[in-house]
C-alpha atoms as a PDB file:
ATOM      1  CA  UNK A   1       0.000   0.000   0.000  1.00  0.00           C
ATOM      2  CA  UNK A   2       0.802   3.495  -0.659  1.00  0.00           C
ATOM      3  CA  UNK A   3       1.894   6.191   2.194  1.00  0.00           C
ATOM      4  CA  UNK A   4      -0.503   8.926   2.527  1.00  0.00           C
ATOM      5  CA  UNK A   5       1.243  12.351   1.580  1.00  0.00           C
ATOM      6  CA  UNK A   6       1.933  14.773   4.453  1.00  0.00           C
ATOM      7  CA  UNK A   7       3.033  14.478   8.270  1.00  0.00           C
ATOM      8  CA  UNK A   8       0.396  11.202   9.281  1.00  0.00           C
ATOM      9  CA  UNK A   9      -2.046   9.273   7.921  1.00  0.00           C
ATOM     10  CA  UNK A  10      -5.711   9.878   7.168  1.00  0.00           C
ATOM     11  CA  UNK A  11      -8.018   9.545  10.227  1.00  0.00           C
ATOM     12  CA  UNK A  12      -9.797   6.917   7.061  1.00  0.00           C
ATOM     13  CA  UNK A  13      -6.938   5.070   6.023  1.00  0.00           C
ATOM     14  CA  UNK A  14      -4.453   4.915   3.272  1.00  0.00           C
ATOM     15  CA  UNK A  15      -4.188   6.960   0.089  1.00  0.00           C
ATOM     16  CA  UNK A  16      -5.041   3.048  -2.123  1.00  0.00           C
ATOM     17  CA  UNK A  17      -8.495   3.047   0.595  1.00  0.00           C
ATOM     18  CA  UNK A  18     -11.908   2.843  -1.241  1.00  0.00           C
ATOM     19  CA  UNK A  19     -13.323   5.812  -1.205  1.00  0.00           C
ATOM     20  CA  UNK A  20     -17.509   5.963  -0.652  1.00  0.00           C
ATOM     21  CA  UNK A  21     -20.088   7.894  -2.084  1.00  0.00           C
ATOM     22  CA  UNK A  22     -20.387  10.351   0.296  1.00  0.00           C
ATOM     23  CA  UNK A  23     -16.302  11.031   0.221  1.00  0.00           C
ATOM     24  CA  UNK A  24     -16.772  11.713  -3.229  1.00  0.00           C
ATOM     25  CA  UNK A  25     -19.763  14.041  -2.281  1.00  0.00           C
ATOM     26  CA  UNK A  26     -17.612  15.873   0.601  1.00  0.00           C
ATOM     27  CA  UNK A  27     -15.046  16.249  -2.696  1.00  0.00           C
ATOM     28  CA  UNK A  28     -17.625  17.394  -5.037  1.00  0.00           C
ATOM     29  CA  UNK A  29     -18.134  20.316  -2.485  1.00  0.00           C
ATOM     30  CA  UNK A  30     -15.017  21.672  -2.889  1.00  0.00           C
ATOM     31  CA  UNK A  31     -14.900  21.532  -6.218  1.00  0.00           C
ATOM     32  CA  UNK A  32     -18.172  23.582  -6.678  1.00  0.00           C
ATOM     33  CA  UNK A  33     -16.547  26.129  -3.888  1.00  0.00           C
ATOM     34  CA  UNK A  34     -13.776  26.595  -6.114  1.00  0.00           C
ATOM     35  CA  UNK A  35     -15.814  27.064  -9.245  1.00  0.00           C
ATOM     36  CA  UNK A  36     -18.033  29.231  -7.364  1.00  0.00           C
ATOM     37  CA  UNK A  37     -14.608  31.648  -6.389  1.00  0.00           C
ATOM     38  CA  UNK A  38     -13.481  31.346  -9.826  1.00  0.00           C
ATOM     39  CA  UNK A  39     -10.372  29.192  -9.011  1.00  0.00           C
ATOM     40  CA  UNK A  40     -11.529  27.563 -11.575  1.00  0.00           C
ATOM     41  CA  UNK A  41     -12.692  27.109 -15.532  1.00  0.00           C
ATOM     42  CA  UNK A  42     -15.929  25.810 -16.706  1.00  0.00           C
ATOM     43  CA  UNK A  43     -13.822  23.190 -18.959  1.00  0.00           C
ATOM     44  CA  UNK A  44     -11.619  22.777 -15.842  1.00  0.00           C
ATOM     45  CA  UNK A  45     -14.802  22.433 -12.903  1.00  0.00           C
ATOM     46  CA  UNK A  46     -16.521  19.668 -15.501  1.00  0.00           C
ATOM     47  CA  UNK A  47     -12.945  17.937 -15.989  1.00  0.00           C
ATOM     48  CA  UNK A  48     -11.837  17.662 -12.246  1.00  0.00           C
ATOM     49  CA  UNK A  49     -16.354  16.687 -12.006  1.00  0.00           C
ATOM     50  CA  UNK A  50     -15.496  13.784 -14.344  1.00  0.00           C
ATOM     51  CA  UNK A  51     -12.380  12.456 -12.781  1.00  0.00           C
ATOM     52  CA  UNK A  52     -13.935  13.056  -9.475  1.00  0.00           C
ATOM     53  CA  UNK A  53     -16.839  10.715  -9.874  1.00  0.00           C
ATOM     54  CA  UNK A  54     -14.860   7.953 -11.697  1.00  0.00           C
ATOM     55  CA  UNK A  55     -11.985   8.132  -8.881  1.00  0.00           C
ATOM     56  CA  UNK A  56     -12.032   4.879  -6.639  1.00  0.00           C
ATOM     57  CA  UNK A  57      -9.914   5.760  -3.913  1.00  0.00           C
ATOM     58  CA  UNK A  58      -8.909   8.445  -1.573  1.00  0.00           C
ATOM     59  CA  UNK A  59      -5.440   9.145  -3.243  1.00  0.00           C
ATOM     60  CA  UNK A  60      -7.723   9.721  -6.323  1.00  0.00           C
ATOM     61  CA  UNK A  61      -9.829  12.337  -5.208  1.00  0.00           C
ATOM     62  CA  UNK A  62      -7.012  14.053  -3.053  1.00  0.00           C
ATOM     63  CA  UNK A  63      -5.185  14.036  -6.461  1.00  0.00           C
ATOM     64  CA  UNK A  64      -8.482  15.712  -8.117  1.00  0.00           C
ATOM     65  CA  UNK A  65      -9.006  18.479  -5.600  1.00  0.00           C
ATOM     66  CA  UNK A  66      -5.657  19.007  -3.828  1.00  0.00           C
ATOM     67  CA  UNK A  67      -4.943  22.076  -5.689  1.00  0.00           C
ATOM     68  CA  UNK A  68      -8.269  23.567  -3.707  1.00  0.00           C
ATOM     69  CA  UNK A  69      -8.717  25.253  -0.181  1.00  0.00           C
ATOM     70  CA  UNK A  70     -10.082  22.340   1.970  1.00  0.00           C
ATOM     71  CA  UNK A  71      -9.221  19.666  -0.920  1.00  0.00           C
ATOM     72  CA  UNK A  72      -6.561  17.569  -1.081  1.00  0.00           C
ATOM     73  CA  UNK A  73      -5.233  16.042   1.877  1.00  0.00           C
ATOM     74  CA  UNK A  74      -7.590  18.253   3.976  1.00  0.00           C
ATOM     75  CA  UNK A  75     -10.590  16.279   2.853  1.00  0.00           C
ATOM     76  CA  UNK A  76      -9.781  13.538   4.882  1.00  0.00           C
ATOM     77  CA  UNK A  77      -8.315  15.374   7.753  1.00  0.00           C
ATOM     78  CA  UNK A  78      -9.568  14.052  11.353  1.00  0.00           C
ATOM     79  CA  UNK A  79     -12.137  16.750  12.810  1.00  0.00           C
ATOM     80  CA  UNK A  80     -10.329  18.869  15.533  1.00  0.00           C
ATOM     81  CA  UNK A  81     -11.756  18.410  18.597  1.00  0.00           C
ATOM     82  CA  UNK A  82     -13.651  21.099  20.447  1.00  0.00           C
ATOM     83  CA  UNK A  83     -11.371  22.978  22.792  1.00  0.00           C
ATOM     84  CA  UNK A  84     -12.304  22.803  26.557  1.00  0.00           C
ATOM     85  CA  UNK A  85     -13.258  25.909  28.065  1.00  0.00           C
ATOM     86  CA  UNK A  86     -10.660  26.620  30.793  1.00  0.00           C
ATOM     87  CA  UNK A  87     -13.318  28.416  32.765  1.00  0.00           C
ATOM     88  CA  UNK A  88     -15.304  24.916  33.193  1.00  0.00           C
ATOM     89  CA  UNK A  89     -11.993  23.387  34.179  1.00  0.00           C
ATOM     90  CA  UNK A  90     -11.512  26.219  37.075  1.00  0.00           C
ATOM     91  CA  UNK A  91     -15.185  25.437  38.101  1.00  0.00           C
ATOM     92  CA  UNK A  92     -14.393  21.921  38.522  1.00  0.00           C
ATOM     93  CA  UNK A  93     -11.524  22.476  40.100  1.00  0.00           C
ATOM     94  CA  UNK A  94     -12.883  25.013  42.881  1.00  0.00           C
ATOM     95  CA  UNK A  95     -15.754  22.811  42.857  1.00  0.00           C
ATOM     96  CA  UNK A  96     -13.558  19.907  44.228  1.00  0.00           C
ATOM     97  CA  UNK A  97     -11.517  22.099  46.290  1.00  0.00           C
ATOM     98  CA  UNK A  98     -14.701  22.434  48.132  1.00  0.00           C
ATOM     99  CA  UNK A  99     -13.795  19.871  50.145  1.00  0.00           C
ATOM    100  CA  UNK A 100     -10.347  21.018  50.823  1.00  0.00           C
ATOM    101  CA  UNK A 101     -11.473  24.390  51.909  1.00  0.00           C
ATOM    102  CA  UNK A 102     -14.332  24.254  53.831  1.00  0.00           C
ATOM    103  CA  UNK A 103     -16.692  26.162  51.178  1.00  0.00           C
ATOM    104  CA  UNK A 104     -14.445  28.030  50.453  1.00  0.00           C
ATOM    105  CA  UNK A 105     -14.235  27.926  46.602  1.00  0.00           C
ATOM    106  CA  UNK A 106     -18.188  27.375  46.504  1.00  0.00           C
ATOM    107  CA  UNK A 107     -18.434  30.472  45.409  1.00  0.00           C
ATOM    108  CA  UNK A 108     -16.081  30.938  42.717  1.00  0.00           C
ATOM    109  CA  UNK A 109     -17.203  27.803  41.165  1.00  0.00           C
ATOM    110  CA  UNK A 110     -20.702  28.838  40.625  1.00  0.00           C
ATOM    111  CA  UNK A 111     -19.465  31.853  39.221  1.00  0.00           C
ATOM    112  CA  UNK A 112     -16.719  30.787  36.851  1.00  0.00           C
ATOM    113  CA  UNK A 113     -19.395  27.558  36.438  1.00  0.00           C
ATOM    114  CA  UNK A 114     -22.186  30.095  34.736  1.00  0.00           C
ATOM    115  CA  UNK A 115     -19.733  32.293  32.745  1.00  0.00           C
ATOM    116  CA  UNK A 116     -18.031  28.556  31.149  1.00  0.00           C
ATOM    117  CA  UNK A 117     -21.495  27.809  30.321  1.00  0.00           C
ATOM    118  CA  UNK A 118     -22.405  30.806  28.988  1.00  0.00           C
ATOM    119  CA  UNK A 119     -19.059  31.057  27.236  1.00  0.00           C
ATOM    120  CA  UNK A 120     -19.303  27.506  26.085  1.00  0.00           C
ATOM    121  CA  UNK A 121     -23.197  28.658  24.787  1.00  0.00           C
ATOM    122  CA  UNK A 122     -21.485  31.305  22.794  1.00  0.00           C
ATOM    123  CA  UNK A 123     -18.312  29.434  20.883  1.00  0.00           C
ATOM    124  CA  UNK A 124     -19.608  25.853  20.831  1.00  0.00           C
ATOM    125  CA  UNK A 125     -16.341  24.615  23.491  1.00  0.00           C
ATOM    126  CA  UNK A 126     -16.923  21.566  24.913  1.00  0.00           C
ATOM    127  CA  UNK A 127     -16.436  21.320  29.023  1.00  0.00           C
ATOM    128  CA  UNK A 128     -20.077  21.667  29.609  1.00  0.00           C
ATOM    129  CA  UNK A 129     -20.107  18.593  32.074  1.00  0.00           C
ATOM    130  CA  UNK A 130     -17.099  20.312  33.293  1.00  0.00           C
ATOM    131  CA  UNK A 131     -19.032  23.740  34.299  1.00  0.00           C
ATOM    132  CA  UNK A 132     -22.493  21.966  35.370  1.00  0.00           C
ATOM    133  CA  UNK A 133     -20.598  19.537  38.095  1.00  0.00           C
ATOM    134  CA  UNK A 134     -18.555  22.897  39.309  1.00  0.00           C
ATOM    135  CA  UNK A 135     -22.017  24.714  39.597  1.00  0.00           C
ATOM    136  CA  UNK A 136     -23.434  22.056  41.572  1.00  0.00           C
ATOM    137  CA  UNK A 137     -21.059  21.275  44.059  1.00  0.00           C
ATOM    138  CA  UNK A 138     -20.947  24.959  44.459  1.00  0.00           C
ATOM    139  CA  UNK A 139     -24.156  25.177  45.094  1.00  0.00           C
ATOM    140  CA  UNK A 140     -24.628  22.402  47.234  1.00  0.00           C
ATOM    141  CA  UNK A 141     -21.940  23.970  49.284  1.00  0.00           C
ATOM    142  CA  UNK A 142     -23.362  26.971  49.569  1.00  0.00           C
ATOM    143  CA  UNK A 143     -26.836  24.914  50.622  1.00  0.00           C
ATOM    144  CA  UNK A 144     -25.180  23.143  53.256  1.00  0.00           C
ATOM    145  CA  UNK A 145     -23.023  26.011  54.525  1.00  0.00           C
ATOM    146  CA  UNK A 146     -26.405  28.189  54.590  1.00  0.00           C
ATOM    147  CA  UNK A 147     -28.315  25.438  56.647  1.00  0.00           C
ATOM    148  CA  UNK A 148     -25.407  24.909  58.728  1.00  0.00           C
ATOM    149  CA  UNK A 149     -25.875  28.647  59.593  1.00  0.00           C
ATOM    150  CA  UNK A 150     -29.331  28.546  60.093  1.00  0.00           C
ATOM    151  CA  UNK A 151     -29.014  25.224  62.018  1.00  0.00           C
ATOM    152  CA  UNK A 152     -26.997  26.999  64.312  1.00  0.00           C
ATOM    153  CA  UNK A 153     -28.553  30.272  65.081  1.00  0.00           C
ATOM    154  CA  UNK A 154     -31.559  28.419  65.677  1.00  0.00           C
ATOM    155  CA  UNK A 155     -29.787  26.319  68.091  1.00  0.00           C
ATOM    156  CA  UNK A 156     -27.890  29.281  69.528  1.00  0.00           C
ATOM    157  CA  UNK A 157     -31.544  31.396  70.217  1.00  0.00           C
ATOM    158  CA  UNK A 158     -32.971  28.062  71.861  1.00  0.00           C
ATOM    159  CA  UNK A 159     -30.192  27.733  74.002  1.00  0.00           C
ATOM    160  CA  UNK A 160     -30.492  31.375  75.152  1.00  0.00           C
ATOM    161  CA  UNK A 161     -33.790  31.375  75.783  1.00  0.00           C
ATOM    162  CA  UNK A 162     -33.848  27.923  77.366  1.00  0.00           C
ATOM    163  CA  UNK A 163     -31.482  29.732  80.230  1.00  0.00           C
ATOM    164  CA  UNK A 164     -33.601  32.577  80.214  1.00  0.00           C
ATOM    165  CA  UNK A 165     -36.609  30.143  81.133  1.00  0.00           C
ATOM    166  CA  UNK A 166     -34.913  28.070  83.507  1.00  0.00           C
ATOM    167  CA  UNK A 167     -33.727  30.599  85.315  1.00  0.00           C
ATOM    168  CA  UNK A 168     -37.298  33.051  85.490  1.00  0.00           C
ATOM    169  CA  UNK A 169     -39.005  32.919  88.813  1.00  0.00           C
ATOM    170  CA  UNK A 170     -42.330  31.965  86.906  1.00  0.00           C
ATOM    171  CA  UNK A 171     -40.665  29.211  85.676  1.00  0.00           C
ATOM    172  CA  UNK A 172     -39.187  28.111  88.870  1.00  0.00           C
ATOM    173  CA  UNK A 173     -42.821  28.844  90.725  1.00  0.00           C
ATOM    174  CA  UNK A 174     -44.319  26.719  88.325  1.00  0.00           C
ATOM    175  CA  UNK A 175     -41.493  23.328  88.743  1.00  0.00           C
ATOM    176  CA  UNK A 176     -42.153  24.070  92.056  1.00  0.00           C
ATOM    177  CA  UNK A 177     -39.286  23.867  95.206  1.00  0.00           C
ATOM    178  CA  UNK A 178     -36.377  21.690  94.824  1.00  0.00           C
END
């Protein structure tokens, strides 16, 4: 088998692979893009048409269009994976460092967790997971921190004014001596 041209091989194989109908379609598109820009002829668009739809292999129709922005080797050139938004990363992060700090990052992460996913909204990033499980141990933090707090003043006033009780003479008049 032949090498595929450039740096590393097509995410589909070798330049002697099959190629399918719909590689031949993806092909076709550039070739009307081109025509469309005038990169190229009538004569030329219906020759490189021809050879297109007769080619049987990827080498073939990389030969046919390679002289054509997003042709050639670039037709068969794996999809770059959406970049992660670093914000959703930092909510994650201060998300997990929850536990580290007390709470203490429960804030941050819900913040930097809505502006990720708003970001992410925006530019089509991937990390959404990311942002979502930094918003919601933020905000289960915050929860639990906030009914700790209540928990606690509660317990504090009941305390007081369990001493204040105990201690009245009404309350003592009423228990009776002893």
């Amino acid at each position: 088998m032949t090498s595929w041209p450039g740096d590393r091989a097509p995410v589909y194989g070798h330049a002697a692979m099959l190629a399918s109908d719909a590689d031949r379609d993806r092909a076709a598109e550039v070739l009307k893009s081109g025509f469309a820009t005038g990169r190229l002829t009538k004569d030329e668009y219906d020759d490189h048409l021809h050879r297109l739809y007769t080619a049987r292999t990827y080498g073939e129709l990389v030969q046919v269009t390679g002289q054509l922005p997003g042709g050639g080797v670039a037709l068969f050139a794996a999809p770059v994976p959406a970049r992660t938004n670093p914000l959703a990363v930092a909510a994650l992060i201060c998300g997990i460092a929850e536990f580290l700090t007390l709470g203490l990052t429960a804030l941050p992460a819900v913040v930097l967790g809505h502006v990720a996913r708003s970001q992410i909204r925006r530019t089509g990033e991937a990390g959404s997971g990311l942002a979502m499980t930094g918003l919601i141990l933020g905000w289960l933090a915050i929860t639990l921190w906030v009914l700790f707090i209540v928990v606690g003043a509660f317990a504090a006033i009941s305390f007081t004014h369990a001493g204040v009780i105990h201690s009245s003479p009404v309350y003592q008049h009423i228990r009776g001596p002893g």
